[in-house]
C-alpha atoms as a PDB file:
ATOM      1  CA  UNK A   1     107.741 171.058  33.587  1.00  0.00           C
ATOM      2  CA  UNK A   2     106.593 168.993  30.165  1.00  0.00           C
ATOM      3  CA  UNK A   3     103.696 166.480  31.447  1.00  0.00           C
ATOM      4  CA  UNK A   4     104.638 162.773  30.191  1.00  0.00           C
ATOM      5  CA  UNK A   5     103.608 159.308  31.029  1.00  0.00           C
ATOM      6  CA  UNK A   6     105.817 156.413  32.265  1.00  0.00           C
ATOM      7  CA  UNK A   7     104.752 154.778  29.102  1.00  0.00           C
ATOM      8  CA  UNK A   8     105.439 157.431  26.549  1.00  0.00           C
ATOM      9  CA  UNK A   9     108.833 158.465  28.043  1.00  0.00           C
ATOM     10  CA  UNK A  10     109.612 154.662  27.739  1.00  0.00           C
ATOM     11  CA  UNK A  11     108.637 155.156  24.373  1.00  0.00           C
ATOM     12  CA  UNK A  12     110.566 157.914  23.408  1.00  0.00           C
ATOM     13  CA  UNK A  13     113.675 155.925  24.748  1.00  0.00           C
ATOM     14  CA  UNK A  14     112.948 153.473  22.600  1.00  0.00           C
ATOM     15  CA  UNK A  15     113.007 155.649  19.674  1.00  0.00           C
ATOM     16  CA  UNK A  16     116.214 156.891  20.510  1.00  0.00           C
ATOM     17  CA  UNK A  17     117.535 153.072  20.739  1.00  0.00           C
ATOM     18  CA  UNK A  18     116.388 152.496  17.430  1.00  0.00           C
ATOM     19  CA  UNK A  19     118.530 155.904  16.085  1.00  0.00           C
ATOM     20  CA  UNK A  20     121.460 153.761  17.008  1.00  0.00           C
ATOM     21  CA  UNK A  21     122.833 152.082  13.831  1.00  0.00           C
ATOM     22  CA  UNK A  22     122.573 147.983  14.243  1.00  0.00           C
ATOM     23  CA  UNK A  23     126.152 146.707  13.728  1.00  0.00           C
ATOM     24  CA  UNK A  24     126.441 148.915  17.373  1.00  0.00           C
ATOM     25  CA  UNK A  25     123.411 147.871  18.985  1.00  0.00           C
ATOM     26  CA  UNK A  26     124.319 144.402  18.112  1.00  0.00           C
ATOM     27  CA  UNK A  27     127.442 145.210  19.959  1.00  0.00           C
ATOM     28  CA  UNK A  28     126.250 146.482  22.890  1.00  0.00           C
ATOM     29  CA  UNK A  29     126.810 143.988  25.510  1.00  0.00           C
ATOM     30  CA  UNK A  30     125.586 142.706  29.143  1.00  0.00           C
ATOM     31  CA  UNK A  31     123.106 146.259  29.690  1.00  0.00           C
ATOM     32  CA  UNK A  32     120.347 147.156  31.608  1.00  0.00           C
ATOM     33  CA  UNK A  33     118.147 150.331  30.722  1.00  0.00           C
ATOM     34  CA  UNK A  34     116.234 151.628  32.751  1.00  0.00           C
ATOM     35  CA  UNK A  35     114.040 154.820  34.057  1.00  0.00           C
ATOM     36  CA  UNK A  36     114.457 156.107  37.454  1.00  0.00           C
ATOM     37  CA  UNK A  37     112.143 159.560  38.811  1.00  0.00           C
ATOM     38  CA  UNK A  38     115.396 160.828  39.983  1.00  0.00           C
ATOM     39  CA  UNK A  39     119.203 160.586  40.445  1.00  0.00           C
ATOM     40  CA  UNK A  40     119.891 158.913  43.816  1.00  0.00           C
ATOM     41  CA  UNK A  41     120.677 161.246  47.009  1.00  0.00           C
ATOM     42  CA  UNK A  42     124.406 160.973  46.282  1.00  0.00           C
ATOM     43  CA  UNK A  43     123.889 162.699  42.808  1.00  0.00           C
ATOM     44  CA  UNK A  44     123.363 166.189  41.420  1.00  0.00           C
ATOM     45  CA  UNK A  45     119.388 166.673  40.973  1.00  0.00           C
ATOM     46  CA  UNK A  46     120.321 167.532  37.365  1.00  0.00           C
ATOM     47  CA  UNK A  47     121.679 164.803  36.391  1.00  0.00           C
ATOM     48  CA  UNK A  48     119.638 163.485  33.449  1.00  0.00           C
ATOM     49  CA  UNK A  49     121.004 159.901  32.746  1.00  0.00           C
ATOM     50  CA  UNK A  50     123.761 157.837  34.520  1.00  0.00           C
ATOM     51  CA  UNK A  51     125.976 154.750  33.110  1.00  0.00           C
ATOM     52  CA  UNK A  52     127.422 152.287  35.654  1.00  0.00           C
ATOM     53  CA  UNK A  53     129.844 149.589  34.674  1.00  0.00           C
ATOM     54  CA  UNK A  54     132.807 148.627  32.465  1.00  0.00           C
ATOM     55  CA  UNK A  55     132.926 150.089  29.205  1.00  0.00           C
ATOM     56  CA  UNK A  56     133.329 147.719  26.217  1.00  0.00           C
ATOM     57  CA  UNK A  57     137.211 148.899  25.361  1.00  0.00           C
ATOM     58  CA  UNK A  58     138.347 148.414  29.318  1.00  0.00           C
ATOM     59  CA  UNK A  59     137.160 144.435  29.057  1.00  0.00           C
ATOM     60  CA  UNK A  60     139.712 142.060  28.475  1.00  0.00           C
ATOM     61  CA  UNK A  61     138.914 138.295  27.048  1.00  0.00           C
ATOM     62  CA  UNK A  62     138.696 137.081  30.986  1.00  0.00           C
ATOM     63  CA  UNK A  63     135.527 139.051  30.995  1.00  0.00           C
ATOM     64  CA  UNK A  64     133.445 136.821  32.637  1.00  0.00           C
ATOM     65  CA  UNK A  65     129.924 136.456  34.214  1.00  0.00           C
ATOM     66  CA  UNK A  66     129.070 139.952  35.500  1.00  0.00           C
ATOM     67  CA  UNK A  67     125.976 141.707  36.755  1.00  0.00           C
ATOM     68  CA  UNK A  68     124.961 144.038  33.869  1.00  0.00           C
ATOM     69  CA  UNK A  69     125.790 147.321  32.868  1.00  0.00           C
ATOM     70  CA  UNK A  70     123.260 149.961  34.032  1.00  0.00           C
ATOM     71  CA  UNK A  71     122.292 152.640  32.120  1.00  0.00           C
ATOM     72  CA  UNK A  72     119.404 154.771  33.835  1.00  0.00           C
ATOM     73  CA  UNK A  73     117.572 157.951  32.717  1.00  0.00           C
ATOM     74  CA  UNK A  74     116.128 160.185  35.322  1.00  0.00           C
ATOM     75  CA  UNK A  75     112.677 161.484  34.297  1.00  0.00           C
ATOM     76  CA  UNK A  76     111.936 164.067  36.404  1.00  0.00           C
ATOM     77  CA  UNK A  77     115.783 166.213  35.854  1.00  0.00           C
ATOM     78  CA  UNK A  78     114.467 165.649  31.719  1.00  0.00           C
ATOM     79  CA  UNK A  79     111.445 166.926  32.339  1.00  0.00           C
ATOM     80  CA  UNK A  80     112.051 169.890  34.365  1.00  0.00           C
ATOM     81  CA  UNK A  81     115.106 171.486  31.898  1.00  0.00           C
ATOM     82  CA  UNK A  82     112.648 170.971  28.621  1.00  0.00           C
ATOM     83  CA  UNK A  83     110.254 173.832  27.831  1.00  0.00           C
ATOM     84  CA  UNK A  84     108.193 171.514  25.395  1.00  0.00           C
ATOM     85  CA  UNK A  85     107.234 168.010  24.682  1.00  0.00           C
ATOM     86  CA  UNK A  86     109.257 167.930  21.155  1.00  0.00           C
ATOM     87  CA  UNK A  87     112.505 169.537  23.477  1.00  0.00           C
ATOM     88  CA  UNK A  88     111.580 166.699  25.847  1.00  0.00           C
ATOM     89  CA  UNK A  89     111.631 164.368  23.208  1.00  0.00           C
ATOM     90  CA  UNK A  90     115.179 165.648  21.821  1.00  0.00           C
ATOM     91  CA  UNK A  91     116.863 165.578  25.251  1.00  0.00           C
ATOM     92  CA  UNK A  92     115.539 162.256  25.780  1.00  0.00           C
ATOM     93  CA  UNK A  93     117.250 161.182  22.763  1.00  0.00           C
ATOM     94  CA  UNK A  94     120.336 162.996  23.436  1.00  0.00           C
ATOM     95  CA  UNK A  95     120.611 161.892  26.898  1.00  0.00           C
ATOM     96  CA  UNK A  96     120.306 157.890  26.041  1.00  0.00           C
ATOM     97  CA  UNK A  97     122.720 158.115  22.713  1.00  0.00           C
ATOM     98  CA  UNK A  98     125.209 159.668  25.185  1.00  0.00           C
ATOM     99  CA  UNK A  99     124.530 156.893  28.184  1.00  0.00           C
ATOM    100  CA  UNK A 100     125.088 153.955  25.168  1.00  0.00           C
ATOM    101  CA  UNK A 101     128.163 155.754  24.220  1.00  0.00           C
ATOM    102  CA  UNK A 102     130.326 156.009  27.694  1.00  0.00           C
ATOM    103  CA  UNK A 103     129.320 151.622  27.501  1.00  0.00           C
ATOM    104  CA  UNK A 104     131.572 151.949  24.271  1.00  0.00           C
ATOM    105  CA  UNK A 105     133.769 153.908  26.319  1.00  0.00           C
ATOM    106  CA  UNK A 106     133.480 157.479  24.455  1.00  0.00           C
ATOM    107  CA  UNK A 107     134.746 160.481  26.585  1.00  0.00           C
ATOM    108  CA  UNK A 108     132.231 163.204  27.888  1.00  0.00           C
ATOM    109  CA  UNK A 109     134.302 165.545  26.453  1.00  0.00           C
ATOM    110  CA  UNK A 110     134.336 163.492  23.196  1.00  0.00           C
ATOM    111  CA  UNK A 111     130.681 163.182  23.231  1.00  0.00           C
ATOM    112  CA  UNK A 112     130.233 167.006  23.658  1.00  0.00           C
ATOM    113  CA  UNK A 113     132.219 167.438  20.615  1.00  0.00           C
ATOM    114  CA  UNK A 114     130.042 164.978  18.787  1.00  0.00           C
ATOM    115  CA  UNK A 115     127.189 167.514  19.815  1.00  0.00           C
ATOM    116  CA  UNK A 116     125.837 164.214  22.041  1.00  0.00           C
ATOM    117  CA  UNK A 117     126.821 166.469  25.199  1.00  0.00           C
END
């Protein structure tokens, strides 16, 4: 298991935000990111990030005042699979670019054909 702190895995996440070009992250719309230690008792222990809500192409224009979006990373499934902090740091990257994605309504399956799988 890579050792990380709350504060540089929130960093890392960052980083990964930033990776996202701006005309989409200026799109991006009604989200909440967050970390979690793990996926919920419901969920497979493995699962390393989780989006919750109504992608952008399912909205119609009587989209109104909703809670959020959630996206949430799980910390502890990320840090298990890695076998080094710069694999860590990758997965972490992966793992949010393909949460932001599924809010824009891309596929899993589309996503591991991207390589963002």
């Amino acid at each position: 298991m890579v050792e990380m702190t709350d504060a540089e895995f929130e960093a890392c996440m960052d980083d990964a935000l930033d990776l996202i070009p701006p005309a989409l992250t200026d799109a991006i719309d009604n989200v909440a990111i967050q970390v979690a230690d793990e996926p919920g008792e419901d969920q497979p222990s493995t699962l390393l990030g989780l989006y919750e809500g109504v992608p952008l192409i399912r909205r119609d224009s009587h989209w109104g005042f909703v809670p959020p979006d959630v996206i949430t990373i799980f910390s502890g499934p990320l840090k298990r699979i890695c076998a080094s902090r710069q694999q860590l740091v990758e997965q972490i990257k992966v793992t949010v670019i393909h949460e932001v994605a599924h809010h824009f309504g891309v596929s899993d399956e589309r996503l591991h054909e991207l390589g963002w799988g």
